[in-house]
Protein backbone atom coordinates (compact mmCIF):
# COMPACT_ATOMS: atom_id res chain seq x y z
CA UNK A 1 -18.72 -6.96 -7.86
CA UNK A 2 -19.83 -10.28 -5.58
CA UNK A 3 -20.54 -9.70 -2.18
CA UNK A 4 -17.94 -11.21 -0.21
CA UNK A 5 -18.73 -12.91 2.50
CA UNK A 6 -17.90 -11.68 6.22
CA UNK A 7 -17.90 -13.68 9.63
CA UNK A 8 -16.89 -12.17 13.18
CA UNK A 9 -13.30 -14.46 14.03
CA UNK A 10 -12.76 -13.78 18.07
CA UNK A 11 -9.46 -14.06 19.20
CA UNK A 12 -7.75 -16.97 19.75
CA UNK A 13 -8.90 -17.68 16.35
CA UNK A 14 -5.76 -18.27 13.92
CA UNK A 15 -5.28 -15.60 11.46
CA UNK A 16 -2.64 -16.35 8.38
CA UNK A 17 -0.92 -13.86 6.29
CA UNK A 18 0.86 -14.43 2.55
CA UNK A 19 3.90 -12.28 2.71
CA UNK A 20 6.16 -12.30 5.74
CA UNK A 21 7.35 -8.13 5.10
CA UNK A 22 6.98 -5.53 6.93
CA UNK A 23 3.17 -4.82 6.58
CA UNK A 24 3.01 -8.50 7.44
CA UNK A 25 5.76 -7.73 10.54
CA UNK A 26 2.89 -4.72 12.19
CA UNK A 27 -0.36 -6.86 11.23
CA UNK A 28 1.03 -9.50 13.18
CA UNK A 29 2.23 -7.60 16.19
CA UNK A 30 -1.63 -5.64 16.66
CA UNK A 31 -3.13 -9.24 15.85
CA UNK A 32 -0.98 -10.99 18.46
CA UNK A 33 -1.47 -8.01 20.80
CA UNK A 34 -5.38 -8.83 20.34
CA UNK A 35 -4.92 -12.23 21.01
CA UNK A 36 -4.97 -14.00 17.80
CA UNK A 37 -2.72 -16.93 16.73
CA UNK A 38 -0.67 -15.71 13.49
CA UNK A 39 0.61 -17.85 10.63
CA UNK A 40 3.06 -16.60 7.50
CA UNK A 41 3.60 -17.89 4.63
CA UNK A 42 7.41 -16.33 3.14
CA UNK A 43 10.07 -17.76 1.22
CA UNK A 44 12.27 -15.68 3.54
CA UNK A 45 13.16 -17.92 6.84
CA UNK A 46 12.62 -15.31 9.66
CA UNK A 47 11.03 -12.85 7.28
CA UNK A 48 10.02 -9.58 9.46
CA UNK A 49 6.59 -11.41 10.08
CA UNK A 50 7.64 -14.30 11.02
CA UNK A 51 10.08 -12.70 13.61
CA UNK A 52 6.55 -11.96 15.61
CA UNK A 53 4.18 -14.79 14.57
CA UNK A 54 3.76 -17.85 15.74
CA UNK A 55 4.58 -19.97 13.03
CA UNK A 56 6.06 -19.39 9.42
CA UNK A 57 5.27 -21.69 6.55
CA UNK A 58 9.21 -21.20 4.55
CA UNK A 59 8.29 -21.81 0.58
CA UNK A 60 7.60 -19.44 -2.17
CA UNK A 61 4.40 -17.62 -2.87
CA UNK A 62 3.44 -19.94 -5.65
CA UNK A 63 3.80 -22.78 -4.21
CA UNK A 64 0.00 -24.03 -3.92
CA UNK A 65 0.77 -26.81 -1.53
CA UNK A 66 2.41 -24.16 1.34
CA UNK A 67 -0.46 -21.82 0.45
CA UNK A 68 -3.42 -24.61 1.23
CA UNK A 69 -1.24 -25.61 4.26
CA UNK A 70 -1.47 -22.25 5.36
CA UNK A 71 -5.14 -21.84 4.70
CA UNK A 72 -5.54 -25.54 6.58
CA UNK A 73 -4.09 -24.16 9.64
CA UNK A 74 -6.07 -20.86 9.46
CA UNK A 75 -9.27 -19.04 10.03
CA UNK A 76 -8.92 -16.52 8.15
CA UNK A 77 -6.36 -15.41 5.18
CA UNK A 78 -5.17 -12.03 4.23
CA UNK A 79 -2.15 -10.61 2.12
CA UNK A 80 0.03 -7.88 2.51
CA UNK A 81 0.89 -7.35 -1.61
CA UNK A 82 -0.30 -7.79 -4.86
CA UNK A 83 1.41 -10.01 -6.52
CA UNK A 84 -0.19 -13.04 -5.28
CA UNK A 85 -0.88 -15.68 -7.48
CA UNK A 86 -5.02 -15.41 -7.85
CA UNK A 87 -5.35 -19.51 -8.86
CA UNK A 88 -3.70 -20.74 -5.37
CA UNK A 89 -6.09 -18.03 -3.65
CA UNK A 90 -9.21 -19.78 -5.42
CA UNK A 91 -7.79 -22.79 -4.06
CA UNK A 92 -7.63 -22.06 -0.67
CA UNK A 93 -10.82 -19.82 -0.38
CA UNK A 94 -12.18 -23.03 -0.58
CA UNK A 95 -11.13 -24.11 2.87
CA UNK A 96 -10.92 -20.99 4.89
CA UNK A 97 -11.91 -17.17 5.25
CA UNK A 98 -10.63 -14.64 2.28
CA UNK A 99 -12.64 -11.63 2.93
CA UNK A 100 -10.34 -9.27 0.64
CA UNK A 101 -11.65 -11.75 -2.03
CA UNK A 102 -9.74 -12.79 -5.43
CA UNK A 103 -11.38 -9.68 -7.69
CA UNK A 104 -9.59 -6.81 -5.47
CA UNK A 105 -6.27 -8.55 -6.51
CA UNK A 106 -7.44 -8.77 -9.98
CA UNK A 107 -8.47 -4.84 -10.09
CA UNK A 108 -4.80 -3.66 -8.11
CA UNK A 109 -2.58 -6.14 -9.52
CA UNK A 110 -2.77 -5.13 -12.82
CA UNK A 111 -2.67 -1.33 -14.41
CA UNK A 112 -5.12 -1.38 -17.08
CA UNK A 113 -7.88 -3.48 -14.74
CA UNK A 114 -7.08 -0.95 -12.36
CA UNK A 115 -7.25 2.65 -14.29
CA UNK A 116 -10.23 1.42 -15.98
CA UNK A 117 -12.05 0.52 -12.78
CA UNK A 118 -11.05 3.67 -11.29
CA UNK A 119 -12.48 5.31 -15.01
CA UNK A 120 -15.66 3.00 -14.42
CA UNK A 121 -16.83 4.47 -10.49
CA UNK A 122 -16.75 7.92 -12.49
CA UNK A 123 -13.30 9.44 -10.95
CA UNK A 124 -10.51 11.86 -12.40
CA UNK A 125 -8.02 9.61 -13.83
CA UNK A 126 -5.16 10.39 -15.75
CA UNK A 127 -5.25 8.69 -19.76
CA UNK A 128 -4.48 5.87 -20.28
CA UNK A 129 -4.05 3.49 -23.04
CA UNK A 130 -2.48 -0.12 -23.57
CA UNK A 131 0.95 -1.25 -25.22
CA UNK A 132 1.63 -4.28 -26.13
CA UNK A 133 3.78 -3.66 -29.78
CA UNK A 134 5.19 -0.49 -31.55
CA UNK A 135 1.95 0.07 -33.23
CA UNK A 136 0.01 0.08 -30.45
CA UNK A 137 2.69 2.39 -28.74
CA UNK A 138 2.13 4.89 -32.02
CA UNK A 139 -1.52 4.55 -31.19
CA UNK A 140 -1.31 5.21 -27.54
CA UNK A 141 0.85 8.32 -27.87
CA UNK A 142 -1.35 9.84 -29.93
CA UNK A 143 -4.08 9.14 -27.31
CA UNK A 144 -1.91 10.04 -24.13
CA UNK A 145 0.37 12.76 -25.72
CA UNK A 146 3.63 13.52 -24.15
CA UNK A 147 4.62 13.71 -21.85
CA UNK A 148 3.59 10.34 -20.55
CA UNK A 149 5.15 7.37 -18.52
CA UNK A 150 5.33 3.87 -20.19
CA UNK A 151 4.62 0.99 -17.47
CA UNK A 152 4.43 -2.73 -17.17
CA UNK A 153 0.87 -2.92 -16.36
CA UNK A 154 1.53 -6.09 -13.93
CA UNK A 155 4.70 -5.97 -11.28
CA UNK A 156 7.04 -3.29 -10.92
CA UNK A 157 7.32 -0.51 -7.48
CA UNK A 158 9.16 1.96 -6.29
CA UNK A 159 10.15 3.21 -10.01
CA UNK A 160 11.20 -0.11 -10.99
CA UNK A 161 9.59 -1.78 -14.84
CA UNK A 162 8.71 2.24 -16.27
CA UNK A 163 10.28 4.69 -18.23
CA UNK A 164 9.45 8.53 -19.34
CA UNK A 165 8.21 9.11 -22.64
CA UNK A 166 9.01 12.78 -23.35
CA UNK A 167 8.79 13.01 -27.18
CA UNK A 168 9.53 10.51 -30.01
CA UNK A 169 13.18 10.18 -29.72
CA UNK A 170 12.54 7.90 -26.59
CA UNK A 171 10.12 5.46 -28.54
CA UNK A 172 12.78 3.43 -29.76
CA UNK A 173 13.63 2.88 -25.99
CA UNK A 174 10.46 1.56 -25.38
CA UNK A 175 10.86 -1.88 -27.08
CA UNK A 176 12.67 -3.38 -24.52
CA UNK A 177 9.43 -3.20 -22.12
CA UNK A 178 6.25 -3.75 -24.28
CA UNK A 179 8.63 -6.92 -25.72
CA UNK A 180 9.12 -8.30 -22.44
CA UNK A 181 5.79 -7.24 -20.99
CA UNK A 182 2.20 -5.94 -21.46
CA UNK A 183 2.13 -1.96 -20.86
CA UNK A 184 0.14 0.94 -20.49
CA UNK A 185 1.04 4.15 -21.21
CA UNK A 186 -0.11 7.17 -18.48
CA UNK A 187 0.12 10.93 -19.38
CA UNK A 188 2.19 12.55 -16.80
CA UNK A 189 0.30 14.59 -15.18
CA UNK A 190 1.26 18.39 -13.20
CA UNK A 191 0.43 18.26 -9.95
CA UNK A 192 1.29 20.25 -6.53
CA UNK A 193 1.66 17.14 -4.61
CA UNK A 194 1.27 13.57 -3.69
CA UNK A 195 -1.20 12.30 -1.51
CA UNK A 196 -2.55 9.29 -0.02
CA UNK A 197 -5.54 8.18 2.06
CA UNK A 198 -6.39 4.90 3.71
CA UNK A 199 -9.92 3.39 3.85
CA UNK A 200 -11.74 0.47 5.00
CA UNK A 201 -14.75 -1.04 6.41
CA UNK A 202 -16.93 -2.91 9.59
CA UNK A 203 -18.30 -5.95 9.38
CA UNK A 204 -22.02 -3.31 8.20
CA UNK A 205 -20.40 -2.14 5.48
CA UNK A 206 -19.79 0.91 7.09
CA UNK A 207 -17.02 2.89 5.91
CA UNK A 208 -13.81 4.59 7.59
CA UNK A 209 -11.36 6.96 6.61
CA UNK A 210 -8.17 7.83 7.70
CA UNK A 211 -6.81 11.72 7.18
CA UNK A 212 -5.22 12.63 3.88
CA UNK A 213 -2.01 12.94 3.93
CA UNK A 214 0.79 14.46 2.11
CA UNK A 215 3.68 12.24 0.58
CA UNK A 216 7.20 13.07 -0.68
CA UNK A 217 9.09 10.69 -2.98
CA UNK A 218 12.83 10.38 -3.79
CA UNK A 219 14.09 8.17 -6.48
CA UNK A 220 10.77 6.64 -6.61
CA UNK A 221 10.20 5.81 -3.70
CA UNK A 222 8.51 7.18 -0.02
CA UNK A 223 10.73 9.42 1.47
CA UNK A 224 8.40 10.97 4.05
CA UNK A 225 4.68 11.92 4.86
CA UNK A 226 2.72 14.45 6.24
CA UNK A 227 -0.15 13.61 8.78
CA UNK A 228 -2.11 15.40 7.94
CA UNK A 229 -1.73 16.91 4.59
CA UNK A 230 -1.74 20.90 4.03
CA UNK A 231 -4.14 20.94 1.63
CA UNK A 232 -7.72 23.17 1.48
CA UNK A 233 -10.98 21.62 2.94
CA UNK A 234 -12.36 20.88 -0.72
CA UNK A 235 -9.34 18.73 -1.20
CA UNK A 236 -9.73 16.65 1.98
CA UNK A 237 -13.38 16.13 1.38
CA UNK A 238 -12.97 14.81 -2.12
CA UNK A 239 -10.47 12.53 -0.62
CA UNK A 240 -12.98 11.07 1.81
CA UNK A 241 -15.33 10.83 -1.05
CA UNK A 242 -13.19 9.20 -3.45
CA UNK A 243 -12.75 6.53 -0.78
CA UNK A 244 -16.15 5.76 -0.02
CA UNK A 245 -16.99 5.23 -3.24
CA UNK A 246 -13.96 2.71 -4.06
CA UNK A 247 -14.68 0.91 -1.15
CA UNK A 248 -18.43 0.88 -1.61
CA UNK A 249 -17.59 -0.09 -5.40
CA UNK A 250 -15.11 -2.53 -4.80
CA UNK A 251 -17.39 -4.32 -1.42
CA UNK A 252 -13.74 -3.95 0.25
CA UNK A 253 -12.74 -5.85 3.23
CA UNK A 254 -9.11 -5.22 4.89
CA UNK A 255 -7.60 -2.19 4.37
CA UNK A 256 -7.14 0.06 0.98
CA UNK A 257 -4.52 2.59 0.44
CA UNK A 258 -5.52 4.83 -2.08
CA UNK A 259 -2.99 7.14 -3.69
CA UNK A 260 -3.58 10.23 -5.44
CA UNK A 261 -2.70 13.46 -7.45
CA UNK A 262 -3.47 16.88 -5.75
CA UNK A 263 -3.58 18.94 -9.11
CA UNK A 264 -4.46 22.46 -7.35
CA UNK A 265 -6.57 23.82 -4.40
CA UNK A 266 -9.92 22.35 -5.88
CA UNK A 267 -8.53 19.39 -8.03
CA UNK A 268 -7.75 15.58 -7.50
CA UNK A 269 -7.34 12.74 -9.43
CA UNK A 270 -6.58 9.19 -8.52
CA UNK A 271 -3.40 7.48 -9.44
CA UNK A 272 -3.28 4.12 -7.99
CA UNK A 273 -5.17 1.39 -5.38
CA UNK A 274 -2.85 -0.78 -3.05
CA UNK A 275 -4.89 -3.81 -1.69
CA UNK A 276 -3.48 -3.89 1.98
CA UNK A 277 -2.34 -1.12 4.62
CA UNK A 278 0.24 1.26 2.92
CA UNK A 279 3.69 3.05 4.01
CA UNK A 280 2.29 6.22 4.29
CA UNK A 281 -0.55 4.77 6.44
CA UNK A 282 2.44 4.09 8.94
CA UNK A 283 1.96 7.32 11.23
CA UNK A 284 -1.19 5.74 12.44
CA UNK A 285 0.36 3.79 14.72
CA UNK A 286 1.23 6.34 17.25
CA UNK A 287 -1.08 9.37 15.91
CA UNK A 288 -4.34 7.49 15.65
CA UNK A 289 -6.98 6.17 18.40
CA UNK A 290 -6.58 3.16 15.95
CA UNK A 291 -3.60 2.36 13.56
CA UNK A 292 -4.12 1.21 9.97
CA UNK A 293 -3.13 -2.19 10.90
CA UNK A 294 -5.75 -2.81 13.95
CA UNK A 295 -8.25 -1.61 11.25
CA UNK A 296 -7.35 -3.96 8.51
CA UNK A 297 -7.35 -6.91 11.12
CA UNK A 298 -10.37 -5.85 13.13
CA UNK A 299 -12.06 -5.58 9.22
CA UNK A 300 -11.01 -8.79 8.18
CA UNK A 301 -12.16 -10.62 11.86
CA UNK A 302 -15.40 -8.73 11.33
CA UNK A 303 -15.09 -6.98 14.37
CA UNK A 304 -16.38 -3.24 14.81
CA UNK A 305 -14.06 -0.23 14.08
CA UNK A 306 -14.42 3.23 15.02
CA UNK A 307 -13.85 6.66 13.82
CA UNK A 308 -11.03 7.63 13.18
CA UNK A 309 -9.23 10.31 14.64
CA UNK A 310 -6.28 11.99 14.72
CA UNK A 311 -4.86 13.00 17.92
CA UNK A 312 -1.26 15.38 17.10
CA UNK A 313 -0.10 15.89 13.38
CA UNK A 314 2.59 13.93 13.17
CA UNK A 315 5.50 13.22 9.87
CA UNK A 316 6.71 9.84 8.79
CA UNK A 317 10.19 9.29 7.64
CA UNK A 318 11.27 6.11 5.90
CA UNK A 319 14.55 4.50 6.83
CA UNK A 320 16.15 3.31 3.82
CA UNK A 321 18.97 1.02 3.33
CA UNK A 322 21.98 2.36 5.60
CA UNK A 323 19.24 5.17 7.09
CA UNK A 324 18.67 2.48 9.69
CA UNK A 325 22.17 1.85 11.24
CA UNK A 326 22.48 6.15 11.40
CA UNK A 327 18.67 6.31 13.00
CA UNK A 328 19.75 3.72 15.54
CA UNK A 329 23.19 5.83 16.66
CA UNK A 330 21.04 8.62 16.70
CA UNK A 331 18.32 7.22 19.09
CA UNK A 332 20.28 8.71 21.94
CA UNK A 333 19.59 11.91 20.83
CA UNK A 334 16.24 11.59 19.79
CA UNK A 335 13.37 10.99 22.58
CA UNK A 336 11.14 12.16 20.54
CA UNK A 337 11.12 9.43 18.09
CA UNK A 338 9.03 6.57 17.40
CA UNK A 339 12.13 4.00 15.98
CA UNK A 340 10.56 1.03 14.04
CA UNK A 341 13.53 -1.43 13.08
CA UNK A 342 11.60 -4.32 10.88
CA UNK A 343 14.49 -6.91 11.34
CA UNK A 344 15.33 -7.49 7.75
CA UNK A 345 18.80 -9.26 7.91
CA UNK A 346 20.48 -7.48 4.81
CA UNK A 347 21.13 -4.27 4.70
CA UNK A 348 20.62 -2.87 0.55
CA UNK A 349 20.52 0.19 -0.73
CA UNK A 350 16.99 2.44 -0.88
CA UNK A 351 16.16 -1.11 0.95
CA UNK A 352 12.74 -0.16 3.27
CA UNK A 353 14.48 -1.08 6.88
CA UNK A 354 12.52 0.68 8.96
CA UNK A 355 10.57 4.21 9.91
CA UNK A 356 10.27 7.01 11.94
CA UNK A 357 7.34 8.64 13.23
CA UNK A 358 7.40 12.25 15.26
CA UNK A 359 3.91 13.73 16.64
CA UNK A 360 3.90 17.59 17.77
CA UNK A 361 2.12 20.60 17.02
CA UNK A 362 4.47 22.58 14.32
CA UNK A 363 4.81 20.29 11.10
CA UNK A 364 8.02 22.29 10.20
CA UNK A 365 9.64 21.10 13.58
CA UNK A 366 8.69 17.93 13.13
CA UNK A 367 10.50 18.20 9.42
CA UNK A 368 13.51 19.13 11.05
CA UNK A 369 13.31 16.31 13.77
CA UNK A 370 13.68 13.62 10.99
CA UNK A 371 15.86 15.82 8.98
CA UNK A 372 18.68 14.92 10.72
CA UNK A 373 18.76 11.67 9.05
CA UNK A 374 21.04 12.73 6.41
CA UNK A 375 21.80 8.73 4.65
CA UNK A 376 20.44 7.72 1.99
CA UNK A 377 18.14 10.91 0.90
C-alpha cells in the first residue's frame, strides 16, 4: 500500500470528524480535553458528537459540498465508520489532512477486499467465496461447505444484511440477498470464543497494542467484554502479532479494531477489520494509562503514544435500547460504575445508548456487578 503521509497537528489545531455517533461523541471529548477545536459532519442535528464539539456541519454523509466544507474548516479529517463514501474523501484529501487514507476504507468497507487482504498478509481466515447469482452460490457452497453464513459483502452490522446457510433447503432463501446485493459466503466456523484487539501507531511507525479481550454477543450484537481476555499466553501473543502485521501491512494511521476467532488454546483466526476505535475497545477509558480514543487522536495529530498498559481487569457492558433508563435508576446503587449516557434522543430497541465499565480484581464479581442490568439481554 502508499505511504500515507503524517504531520504533527498541536492543539488548538481543528480536528473534523465524519460521523457525529458515539465513537465520534468520546473522540471529541479526549480531543477537546487536549485542546483541539472539533468539527462533525452528521445528518443528525445534535448527534452524540456534536453534543461535545464545537461545531456540527447538519447534511448527509454524501453530500460532497458539507464534506469539503468540513475539510475547509479543518486540519485534519478522520471517520468513525465505514461506510463513507471514498469519492468525497478523494475530494477533500485534497485540501486537508486524511492520515487513515482512502485504501483502509476500501479494504474494511467491503467483505471480499477485506478477507482477501487478510488471506494476502498470510493469516488464518475462514473460506470464503463470492455470490453474486444462484450459480455462483452453487459454486461457493461447494467451496465453503455448510455450514456457512451468506453476507452482503458491503453494509450490514450487528446481524443485519446475512443469513445461515445450513444445508440446501435454505438456498432458495438466499435469492433475496445476492439479487439485491453482492455477497460472500463465509464457512461458519467452531470456535470457544470471540475476541477483539485494538492496534495503532506513532507518528515512527511504531506500533501499539491494546490487551486482547474477550467479547460476548447477543442477537448479534456486543453484549459485554472482558478486559482482559482468559485465554492462554500463545493466544495473546498471536493476537499482538496478528496486529502488527495488519497495521504494518495496511501503513495504518488512527486506530484499528481487529476482531477475531479463538478456535482453541493454540488457535486463532481473524474474522473482521473495523477502521476506527471499536465497542469493545471501550474499557480503555478507565482501565488504560491511555484510552483507545486518546490513541486514535494522538495517531492521527502525529503525536507520540505510549505503551499500553492495563492497570485493573475490568468488564464492559453495553446499554442497549431501554438498558439505559434501568442503568440510570440504578446509579444509586452502583458506585462502582463507570455510567456513559451518549445522548442519543430516541430511545429503540437493541439501540447502542450507552455503556458500563467496572474495574476490580475478580472478573466473576465484576460479571455480577453489570449483571444486574436485567433489560434488554
Amino acid at each position: 500500500m502508499s505511504s500515507n503521509s503524517i504531520k504533527t497537528l498541536l492543539p488548538p489545531a481543528t480536528i473534523g470528524i465524519v460521523g457525529g455517533g458515539q465513537l465520534g461523541q468520546m473522540m471529541a471529548l479526549i480531543a477537546k480535553s487536549m485542546g483541539y477545536h472539533v468539527g462533525i459532519l452528521d445528518p443528525t442535528p445534535q448527534a452524540p458528537a456534536g453534543q461535545v464539539a464545537d461545531f456540527q456541519i447538519v447534511a448527509a454523509y454524501d453530500d460532497d459540498a458539507a464534506l469539503m466544507k468540513l475539510a475547509e474548516k479543518a486540519d485534519v479529517l478522520t471517520y468513525e465508520f465505514e461506510n463513507v463514501d471514498e469519492g468525497s474523501l478523494l475530494k477533500a484529501k485534497k485540501v486537508v489532512e486524511l492520515p487513515q487514507g482512502v485504501d483502509l476504507l476500501h479494504i474494511t468497507g467491503e467483505r471480499l477486499n477485506e478477507k482477501t487482504f487478510i488471506r494476502d498478509c498470510g493469516l488464518p481466515v475462514t473460506n470464503f467465496a463470492a455470490v453474486s447469482d444462484r450459480a455462483s452460490l452453487l459454486e461457493a457452497v461447494k467451496k465453503v461447505g455448510y455450514p456457512a453464513i451468506l453476507k452482503t459483502a458491503a453494509g450490514g452490522y450487528d446481524g443485519h444484511g446475512q443469513m445461515d446457510i445450513n444445508g440446501p433447503a435454505d438456498l432458495d432463501q438466499a435469492d433475496r440477498l445476492y439479487n439485491a446485493n453482492q455477497c460472500i459466503l463465509e464457512a461458519r466456523q467452531r470456535f470457544i470464543a470471540e475476541a477483539s484487539v485494538m492496534v495503532t501507531r506513532d507518528l515512527n511507525g511504531n506500533v501499539i497494542t491494546f490487551p486482547l479481550v474477550e467479547n460476548r454477543h447477543k442477537n448479534h450484537i456486543l453484549h459485554t467484554t472482558i478486559a482482559p481476555g482468559q485465554f492462554s499466553q500463545v493466544i495473546h501473543q498471536k493476537a499482538r502479532h496478528y496486529a502488527e502485521i495488519i497495521a504494518n501491512k495496511l501503513d495504518l494511521y488512527g486506530v484499528l479494531g481487529i476482531e477475531l476467532f479463538v478456535i482453541n488454546e493454540n488457535q486463532l483466526m481473524v474474522n473482521e477489520l473495523a477502521p476506527r476505535p471499536h465497542n469493545s475497545g471501550h474499557y480503555t477509558i478507565e482501565a488504560c494509562n491511555i484510552s483507545q480514543f486518546e490513541a486514535h487522536i494522538r495517531s492521527i495529530c502525529g503525536l507520540p503514544i505510549p505503551a499500553v498498559t492495563q492497570n485493573k481487569p475490568a468488564v464492559m457492558r453495553n446499554l442497549l435500547g431501554t438498558d439505559l433508563t434501568l442503568a440510570r435508576n440504578l446509579l444509586k446503587e452502583h458506585p462502582e460504575w463507570h455510567f456513559h449516557d451518549y445522548g442519543k434522543a430516541e430511545i429503540r430497541p437493541q439501540r447502542k445508548m450507552g455503556h458500563v465499565t467496572v474495574l476490580g480484581d475478580n472478573i466473576d464479581d465484576l460479571l455480577k456487578s453489570t449483571a444486574m442490568l436485567k433489560g434488554e439481554n
